[in-house]
Protein backbone atom coordinates (compact mmCIF):
# COMPACT_ATOMS: atom_id res chain seq x y z
CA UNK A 1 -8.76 1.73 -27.57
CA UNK A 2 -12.66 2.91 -27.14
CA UNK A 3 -13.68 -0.64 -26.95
CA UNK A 4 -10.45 -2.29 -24.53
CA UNK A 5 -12.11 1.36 -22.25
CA UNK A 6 -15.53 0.13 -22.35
CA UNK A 7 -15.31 -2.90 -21.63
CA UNK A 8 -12.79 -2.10 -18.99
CA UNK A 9 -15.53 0.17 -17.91
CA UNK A 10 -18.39 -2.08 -17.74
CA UNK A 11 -16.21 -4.89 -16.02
CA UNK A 12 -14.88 -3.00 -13.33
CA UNK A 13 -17.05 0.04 -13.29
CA UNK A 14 -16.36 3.24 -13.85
CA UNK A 15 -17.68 4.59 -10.91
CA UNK A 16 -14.67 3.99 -9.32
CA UNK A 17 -12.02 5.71 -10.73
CA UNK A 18 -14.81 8.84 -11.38
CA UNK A 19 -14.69 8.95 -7.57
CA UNK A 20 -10.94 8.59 -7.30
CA UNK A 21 -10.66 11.39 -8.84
CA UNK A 22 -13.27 13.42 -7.17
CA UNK A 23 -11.87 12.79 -4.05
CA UNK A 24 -8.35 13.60 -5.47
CA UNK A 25 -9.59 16.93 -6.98
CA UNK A 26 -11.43 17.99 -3.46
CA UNK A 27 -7.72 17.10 -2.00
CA UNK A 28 -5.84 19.47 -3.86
CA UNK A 29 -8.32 22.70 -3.68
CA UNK A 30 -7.70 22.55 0.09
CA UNK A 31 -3.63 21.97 -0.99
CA UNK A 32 -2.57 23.57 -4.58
CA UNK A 33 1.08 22.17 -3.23
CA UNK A 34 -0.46 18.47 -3.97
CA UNK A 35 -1.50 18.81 -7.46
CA UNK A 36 1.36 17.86 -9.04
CA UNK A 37 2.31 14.68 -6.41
CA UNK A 38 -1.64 13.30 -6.26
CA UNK A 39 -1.72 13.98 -10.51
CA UNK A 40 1.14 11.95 -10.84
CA UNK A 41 0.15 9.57 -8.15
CA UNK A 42 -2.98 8.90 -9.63
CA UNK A 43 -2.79 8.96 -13.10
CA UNK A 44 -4.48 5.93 -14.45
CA UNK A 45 -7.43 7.13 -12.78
CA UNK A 46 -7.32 10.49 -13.61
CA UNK A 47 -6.46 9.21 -18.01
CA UNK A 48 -9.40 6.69 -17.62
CA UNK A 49 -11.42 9.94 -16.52
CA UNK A 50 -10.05 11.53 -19.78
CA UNK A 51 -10.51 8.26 -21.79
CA UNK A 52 -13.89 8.24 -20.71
CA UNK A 53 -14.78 12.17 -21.07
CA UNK A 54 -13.46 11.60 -25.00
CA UNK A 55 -15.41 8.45 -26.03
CA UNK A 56 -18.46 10.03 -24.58
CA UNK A 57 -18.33 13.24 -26.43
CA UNK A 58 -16.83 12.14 -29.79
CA UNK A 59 -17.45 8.84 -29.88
CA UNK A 60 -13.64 8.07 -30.25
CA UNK A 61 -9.92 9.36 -28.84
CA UNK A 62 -8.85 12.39 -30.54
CA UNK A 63 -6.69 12.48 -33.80
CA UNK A 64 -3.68 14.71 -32.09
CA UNK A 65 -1.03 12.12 -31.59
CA UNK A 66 0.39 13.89 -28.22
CA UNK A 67 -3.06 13.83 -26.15
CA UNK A 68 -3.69 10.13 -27.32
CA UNK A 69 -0.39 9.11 -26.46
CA UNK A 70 -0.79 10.16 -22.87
CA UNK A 71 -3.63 7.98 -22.28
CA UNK A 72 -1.58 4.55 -23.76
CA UNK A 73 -0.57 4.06 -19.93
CA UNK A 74 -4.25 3.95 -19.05
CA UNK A 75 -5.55 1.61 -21.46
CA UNK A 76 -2.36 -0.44 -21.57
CA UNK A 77 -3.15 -0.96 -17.99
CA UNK A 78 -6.71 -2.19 -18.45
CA UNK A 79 -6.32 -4.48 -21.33
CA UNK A 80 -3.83 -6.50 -19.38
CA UNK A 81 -6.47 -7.05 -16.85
CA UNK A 82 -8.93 -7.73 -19.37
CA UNK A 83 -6.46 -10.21 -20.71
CA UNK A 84 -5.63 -11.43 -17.49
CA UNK A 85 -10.17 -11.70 -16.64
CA UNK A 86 -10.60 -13.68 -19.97
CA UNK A 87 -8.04 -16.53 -18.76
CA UNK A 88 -9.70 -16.41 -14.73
CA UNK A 89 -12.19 -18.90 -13.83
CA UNK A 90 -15.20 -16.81 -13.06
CA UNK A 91 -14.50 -16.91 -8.69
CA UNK A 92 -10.74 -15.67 -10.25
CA UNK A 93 -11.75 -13.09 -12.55
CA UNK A 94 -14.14 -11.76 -9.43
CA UNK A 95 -10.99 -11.62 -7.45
CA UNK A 96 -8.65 -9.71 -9.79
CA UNK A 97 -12.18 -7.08 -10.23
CA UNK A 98 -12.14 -6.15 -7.02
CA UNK A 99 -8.46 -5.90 -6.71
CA UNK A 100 -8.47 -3.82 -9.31
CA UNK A 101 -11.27 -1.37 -7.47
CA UNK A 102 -9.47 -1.81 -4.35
CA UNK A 103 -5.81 -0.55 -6.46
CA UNK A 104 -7.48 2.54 -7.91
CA UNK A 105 -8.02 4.26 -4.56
CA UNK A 106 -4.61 3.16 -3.78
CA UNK A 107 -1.60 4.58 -5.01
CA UNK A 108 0.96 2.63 -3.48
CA UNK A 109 -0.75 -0.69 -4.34
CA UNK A 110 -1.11 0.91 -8.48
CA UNK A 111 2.56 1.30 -8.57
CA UNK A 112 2.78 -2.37 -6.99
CA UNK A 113 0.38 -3.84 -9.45
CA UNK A 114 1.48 -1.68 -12.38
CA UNK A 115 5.03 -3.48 -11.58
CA UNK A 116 3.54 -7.13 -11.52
CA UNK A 117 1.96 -6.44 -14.78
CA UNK A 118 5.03 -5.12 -16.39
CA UNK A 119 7.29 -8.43 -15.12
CA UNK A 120 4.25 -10.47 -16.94
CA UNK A 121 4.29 -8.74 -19.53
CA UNK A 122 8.47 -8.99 -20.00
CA UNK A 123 7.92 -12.44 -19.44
CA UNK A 124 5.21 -13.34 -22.25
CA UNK A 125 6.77 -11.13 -24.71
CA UNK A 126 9.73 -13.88 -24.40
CA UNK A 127 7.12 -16.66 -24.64
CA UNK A 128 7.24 -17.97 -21.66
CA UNK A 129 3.93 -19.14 -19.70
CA UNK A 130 2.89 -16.99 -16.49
CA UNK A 131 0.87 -17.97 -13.88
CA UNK A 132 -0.63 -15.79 -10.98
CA UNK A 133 -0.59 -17.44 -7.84
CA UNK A 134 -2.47 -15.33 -5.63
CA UNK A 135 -4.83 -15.04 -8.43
CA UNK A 136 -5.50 -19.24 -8.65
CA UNK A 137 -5.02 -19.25 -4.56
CA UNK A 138 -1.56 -21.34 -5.33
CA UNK A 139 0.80 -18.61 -3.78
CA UNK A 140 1.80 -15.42 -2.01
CA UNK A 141 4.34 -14.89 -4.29
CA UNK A 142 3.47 -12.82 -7.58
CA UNK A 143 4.22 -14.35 -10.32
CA UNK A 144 5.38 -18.24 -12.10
CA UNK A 145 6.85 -18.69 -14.72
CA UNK A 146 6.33 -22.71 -15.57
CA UNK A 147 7.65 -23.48 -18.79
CA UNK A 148 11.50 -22.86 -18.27
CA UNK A 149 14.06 -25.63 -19.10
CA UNK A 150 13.83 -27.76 -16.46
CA UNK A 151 12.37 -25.60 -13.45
CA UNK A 152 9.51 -23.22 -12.30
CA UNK A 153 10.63 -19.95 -11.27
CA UNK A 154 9.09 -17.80 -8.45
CA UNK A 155 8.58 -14.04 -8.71
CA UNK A 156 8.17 -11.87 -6.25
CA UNK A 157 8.02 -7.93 -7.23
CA UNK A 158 8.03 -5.07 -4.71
CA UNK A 159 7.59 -1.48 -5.92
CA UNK A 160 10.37 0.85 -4.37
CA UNK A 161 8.70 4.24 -3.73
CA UNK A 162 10.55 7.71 -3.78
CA UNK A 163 9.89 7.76 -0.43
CA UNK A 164 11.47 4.69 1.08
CA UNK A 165 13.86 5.13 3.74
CA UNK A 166 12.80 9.12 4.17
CA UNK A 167 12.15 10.18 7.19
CA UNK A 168 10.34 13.19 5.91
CA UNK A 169 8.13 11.41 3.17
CA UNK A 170 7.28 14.20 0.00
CA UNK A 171 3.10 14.21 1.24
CA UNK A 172 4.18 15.39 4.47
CA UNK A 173 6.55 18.16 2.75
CA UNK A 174 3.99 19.58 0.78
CA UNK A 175 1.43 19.72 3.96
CA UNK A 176 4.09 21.45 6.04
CA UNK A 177 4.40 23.85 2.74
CA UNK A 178 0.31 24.61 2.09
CA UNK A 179 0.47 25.27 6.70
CA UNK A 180 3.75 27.52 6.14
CA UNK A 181 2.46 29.26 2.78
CA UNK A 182 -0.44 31.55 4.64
CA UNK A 183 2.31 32.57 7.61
CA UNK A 184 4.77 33.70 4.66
CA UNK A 185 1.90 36.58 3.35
CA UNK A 186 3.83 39.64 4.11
CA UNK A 187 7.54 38.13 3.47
CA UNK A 188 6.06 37.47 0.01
CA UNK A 189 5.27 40.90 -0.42
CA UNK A 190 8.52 42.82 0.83
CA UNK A 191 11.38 40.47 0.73
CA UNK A 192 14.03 42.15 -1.59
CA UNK A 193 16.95 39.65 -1.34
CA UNK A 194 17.78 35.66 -1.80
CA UNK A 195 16.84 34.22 1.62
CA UNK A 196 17.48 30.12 2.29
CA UNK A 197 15.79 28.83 5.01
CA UNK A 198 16.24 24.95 6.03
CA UNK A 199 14.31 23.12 8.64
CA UNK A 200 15.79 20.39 9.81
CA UNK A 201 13.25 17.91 12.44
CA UNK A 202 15.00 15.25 14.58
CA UNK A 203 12.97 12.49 13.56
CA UNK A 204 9.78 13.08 11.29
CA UNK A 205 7.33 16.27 11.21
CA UNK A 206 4.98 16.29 14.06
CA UNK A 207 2.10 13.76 13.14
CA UNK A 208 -0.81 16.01 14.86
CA UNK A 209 -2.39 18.95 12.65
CA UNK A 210 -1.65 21.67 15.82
CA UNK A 211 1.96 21.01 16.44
CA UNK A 212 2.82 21.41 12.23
CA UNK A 213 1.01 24.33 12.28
CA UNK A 214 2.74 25.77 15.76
CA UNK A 215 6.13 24.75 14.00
CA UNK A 216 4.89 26.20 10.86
CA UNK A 217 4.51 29.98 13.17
CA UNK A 218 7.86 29.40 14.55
CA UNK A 219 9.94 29.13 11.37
CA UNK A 220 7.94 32.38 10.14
CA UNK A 221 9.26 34.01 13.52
CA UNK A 222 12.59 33.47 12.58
CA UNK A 223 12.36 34.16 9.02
CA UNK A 224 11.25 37.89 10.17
CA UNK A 225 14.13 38.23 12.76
CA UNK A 226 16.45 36.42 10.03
CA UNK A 227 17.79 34.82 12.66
CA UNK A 228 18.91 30.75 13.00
CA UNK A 229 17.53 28.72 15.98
CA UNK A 230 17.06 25.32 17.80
CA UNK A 231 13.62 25.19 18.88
CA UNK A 232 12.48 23.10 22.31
CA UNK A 233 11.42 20.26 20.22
CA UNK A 234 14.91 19.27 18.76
CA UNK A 235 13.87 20.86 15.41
CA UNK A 236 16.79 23.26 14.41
CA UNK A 237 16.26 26.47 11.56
CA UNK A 238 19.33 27.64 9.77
CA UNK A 239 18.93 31.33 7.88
CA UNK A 240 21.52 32.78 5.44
CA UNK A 241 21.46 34.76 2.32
CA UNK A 242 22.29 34.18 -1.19
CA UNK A 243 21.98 36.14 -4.32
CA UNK A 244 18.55 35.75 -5.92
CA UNK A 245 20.12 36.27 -9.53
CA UNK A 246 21.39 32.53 -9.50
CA UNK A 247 17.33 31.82 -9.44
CA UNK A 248 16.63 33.08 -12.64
CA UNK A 249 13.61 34.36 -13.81
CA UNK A 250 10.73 33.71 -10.80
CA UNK A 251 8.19 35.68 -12.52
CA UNK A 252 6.50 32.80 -14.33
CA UNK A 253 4.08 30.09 -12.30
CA UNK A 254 7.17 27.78 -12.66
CA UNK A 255 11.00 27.90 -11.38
CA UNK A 256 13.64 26.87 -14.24
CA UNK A 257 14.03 23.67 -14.84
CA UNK A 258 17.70 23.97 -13.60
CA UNK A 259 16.85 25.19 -10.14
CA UNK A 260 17.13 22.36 -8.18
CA UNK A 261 21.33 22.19 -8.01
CA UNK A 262 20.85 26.07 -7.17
CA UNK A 263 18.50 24.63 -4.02
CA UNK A 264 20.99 22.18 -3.64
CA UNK A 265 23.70 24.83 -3.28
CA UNK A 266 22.20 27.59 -1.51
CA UNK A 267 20.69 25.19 1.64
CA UNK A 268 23.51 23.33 1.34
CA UNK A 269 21.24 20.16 1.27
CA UNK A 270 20.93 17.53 -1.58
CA UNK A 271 17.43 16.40 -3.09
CA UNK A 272 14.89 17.73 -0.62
CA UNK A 273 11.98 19.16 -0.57
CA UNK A 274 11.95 22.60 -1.42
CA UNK A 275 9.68 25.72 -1.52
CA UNK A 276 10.85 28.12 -4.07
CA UNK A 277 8.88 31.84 -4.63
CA UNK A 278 9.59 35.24 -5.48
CA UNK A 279 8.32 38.37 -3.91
CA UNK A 280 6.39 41.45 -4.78
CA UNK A 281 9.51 42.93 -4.03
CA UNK A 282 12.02 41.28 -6.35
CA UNK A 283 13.67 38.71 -3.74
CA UNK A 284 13.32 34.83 -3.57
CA UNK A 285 13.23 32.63 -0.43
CA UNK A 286 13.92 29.25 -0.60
CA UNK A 287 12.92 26.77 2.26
CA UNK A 288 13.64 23.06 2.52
CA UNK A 289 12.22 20.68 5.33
CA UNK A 290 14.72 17.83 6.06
CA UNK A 291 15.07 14.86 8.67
CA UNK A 292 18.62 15.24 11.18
CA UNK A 293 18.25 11.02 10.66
CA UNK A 294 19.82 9.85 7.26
CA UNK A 295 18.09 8.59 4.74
CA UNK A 296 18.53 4.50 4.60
CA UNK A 297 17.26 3.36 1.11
CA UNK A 298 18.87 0.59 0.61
CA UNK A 299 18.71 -0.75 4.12
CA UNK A 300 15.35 -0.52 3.81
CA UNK A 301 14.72 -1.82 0.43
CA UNK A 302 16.55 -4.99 1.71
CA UNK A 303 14.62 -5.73 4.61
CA UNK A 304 12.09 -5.47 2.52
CA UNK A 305 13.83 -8.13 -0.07
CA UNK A 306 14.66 -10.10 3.13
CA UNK A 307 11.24 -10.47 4.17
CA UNK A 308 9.60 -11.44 0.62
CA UNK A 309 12.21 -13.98 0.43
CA UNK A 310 11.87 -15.17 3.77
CA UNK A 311 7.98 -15.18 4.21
CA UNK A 312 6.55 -14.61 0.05
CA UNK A 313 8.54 -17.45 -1.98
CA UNK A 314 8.01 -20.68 -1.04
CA UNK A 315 11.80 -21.88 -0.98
CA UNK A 316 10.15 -25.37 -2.74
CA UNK A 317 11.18 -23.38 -6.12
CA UNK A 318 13.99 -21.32 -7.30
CA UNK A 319 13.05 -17.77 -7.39
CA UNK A 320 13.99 -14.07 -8.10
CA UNK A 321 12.85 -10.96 -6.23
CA UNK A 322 12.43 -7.71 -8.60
CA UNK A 323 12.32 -4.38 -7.16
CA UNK A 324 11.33 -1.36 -8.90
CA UNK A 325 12.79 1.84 -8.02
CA UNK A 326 10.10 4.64 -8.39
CA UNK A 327 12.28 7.03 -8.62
CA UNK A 328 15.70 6.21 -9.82
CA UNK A 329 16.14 6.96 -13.18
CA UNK A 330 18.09 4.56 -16.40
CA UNK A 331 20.72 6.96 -16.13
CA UNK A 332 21.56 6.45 -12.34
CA UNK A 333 20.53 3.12 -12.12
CA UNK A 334 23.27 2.20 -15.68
CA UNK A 335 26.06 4.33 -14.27
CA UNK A 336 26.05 2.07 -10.87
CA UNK A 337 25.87 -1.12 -13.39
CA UNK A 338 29.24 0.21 -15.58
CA UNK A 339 31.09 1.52 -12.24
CA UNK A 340 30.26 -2.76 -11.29
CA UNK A 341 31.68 -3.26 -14.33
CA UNK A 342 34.81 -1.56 -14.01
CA UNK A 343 37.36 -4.02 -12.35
CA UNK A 344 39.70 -0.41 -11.75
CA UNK A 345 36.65 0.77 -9.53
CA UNK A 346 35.34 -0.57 -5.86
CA UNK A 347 32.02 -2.18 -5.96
CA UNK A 348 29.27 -0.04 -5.03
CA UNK A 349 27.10 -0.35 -1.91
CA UNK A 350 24.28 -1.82 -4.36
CA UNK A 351 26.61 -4.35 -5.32
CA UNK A 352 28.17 -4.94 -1.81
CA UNK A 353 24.44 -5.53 -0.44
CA UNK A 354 23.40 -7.79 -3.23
CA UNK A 355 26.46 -10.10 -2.50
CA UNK A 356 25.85 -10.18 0.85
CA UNK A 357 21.85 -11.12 0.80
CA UNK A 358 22.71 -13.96 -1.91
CA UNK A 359 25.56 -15.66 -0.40
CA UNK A 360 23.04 -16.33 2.76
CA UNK A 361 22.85 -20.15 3.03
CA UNK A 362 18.94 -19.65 4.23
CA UNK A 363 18.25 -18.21 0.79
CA UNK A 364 19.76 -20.90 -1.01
CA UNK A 365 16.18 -20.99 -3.29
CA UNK A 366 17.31 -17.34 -4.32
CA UNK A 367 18.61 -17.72 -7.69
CA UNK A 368 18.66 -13.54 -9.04
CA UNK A 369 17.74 -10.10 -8.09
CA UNK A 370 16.81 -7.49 -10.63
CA UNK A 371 16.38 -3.78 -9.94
CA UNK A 372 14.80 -1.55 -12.47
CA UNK A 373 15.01 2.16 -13.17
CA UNK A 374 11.90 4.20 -13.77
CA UNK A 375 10.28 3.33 -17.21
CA UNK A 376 12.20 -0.18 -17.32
CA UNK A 377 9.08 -2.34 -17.72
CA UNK A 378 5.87 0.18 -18.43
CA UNK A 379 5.94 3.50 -20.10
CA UNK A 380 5.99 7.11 -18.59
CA UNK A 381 3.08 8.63 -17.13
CA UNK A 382 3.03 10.78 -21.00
CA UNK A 383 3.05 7.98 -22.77
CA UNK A 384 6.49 8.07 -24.37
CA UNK A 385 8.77 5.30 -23.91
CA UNK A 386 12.00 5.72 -21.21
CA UNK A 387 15.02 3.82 -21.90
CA UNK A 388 14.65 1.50 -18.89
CA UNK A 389 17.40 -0.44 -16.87
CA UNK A 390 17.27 -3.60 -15.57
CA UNK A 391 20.37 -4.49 -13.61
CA UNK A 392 20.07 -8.20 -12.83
CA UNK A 393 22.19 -10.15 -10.67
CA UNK A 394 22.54 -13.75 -10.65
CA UNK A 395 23.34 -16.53 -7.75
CA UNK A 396 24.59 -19.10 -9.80
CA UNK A 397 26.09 -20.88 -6.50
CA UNK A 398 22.31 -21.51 -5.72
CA UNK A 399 21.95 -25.77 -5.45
CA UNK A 400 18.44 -24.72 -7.52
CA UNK A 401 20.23 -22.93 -10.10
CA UNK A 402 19.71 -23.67 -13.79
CA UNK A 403 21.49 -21.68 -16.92
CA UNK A 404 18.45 -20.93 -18.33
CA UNK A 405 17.84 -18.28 -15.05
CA UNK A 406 21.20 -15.99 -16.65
CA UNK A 407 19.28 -14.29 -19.82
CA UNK A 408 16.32 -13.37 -17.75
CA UNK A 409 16.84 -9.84 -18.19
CA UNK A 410 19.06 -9.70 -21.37
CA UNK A 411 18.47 -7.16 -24.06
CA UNK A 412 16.86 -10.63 -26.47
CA UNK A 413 13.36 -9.84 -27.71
CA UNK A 414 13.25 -6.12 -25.92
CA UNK A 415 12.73 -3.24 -28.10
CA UNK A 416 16.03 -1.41 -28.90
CA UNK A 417 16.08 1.06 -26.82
CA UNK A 418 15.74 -1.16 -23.46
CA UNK A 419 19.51 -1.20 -22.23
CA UNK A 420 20.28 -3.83 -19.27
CA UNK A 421 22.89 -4.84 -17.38
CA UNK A 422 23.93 -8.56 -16.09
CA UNK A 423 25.86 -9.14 -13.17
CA UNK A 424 27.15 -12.68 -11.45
CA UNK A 425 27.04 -11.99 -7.37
């Protein structure tokens, strides 16, 4: 591992994840809301840091098994693109170095890349051959695979972040939270009881600096007359009580684990945002920033599909699309697969979608779509291993299908604890 790091260092340069996280660390001092978002966000920078603060002071990774483990992700991460530099034609290997600089600033495109290289990498463990077409200047697609029986297959992989199809995206959240935090000083101090306030925006939070922070004074208005209001901008504040025992104990840095369902219950909203503190006083308010539009994840994930098949594969080769769900967990993502499954239970709207999109005679080249669960491909952030889910639908009615596309995604030559799901649309 010291050597994949310095070579990884001396290829790209370390210079450029150092100031990644420089610029990350200035970020949160001005917003302690971030940390946790912009840590996780940014981890392989912020582990090569680590990697690189180690080696230079003791010459090698420590021997405790739980901090070493955490940096696997990191270093996993740059021998692939070592592997990937020592196969690149000089002008190639150039290319992938400064995509590689240009990913570490970026957090959406590391989760994107991250993605690619986990696909390769399920793809070569199975011994096929994998190609990178942008790489060679052959493609827009991400990936080939050229040594199936009897056809080339087309990859294209799009990352699926927790915030797709949000109106109010988690960044914004926390911003509204660090401008709301500083006008909640003396409720912080004397609020005795359980106090749930919900915001609720007609579209998104106000993009300019001044109108967050003029909403920001409002909702503290009402919070001190307790009172719920619609404001002239459409944004409406709902104010009730609840009793603050069903919190637990506040008095530690951290909520309970098990506080989101009480969130959930006490705003009468599901998965959003949430500031949770207790007072000086021995009360609790809870406040949660929400969008009065729904939330359209999968309408957005498959316009998203639609356009990668439409403008990314070539439709001269059979292909798959692979989307990776940031934030959906194996459990969700396996309990969708068995209600499929279940010939007693309707589809679901995953399902329903997925039928739809590959019965479309313009994507006759389509021949699957996969969707995997958080940890499917590439471990966890800590380095442990999460039992992944890939549920993998096949278009077998495709004129450029071939039965050697069905076991793409099968459980064959994946470690045990890799569970995945097949299903013929």
């Amino acid at each position: 591992m010291p050597d994949v790091y310095r070579r990884f260092a001396l290829v790209v340069g370390e210079s450029h994840w150092r100031q990644r996280v420089r610029a990350v660390r200035a970020t949160i001092k001005s917003n302690r809301f971030l940390s946790d978002l912009l840590h996780t966000e940014n981890s392989i920078a912020f582990s090569l840091a680590r990697t690189g603060d180690l080696i230079a002071r003791y010459g090698r990774l420590p021997d405790e098994e739980v901090e070493t483990r955490a940096l696997f992700p990191a270093i996993s991460f740059a021998g692939q693109v070592l592997s990937l530099m020592d196969l690149a034609t000089p002008v190639e290997a150039e290319r992938l170095r400064r995509r590689v600089q240009d990913t570490l600033k970026n957090p959406d495109s590391m989760r994107g890349y991250r993605l690619e290289l986990g696909v390769a990498t399920h793809f070569a463990r199975r011994g096929y051959k994998v190609e990178w077409p942008e790489i060679l200047d052959k493609g827009t697609f991400d990936l080939l695979v050229t040594d199936l029986t009897g056809a080339s297959l087309e990859i294209e992989c799009k990352s699926v972040s927790a915030d797709k199809g949000r109106r109010v995206h988690r960044h914004e959240a926390l911003t509204f939270h660090n401008l709301l935090w500083p006008e909640l000083a003396a409720i912080r101090k004397n609020l005795r009881s359980g106090l749930a306030v919900v915001l609720t925006v007609p579209g998104r939070l106000p993009s300019r600096h001044g109108d967050r922070l003029a909403l920001a004074r409002r909702v503290r208005q009402q919070i001190n007359l307790g009172q719920s209001a619609r404001f002239e901008d459409g944004s409406d504040i709902r104010i009730s009580e609840f009793d603050v025992k069903c919190l637990g104990d506040l008095s530690k840095d951290r909520a309970p684990v098990s506080v989101r369902p009480v969130i959930d219950k006490v705003t009468a909203t599901q998965n959003r945002e949430g500031l949770v503190l207790g007072t000086a006083a021995g009360g609790a308010l809870v406040f949660v920033v929400q969008s009065a539009e729904n939330d359209d994840l999968l309408d957005t994930t498959f316009e998203t599909l639609s356009q990668a098949a439409k403008r990314q594969l070539t439709g001269m080769r059979p292909g798959i699309l692979v989307a990776g769900f940031d934030s959906l967990e194996a459990e969700q993502l396996l309990s969708i697969a068995q209600q499929d499954r279940d010939p007693q239970k309707v589809p679901t709207a995953l399902a329903l979608k997925v039928s739809k999109f590959l019965s479309a005679q313009h994507r006759d080249h389509l021949v699957g779509v996969a969707f995997l669960s958080r940890g499917a491909i590439f471990p966890e952030i800590d380095g442990s291993s999460d039992s992944g889910v890939a549920y993998y639908f096949t278009n077998s009615k495709s004129s450029r299908w071939n039965e050697s596309f069905s076991g793409l995604f099968s459980a064959r030559s994946l470690r045990s604890n890799d569970v995945l799901a097949n299903h013929s649309a």
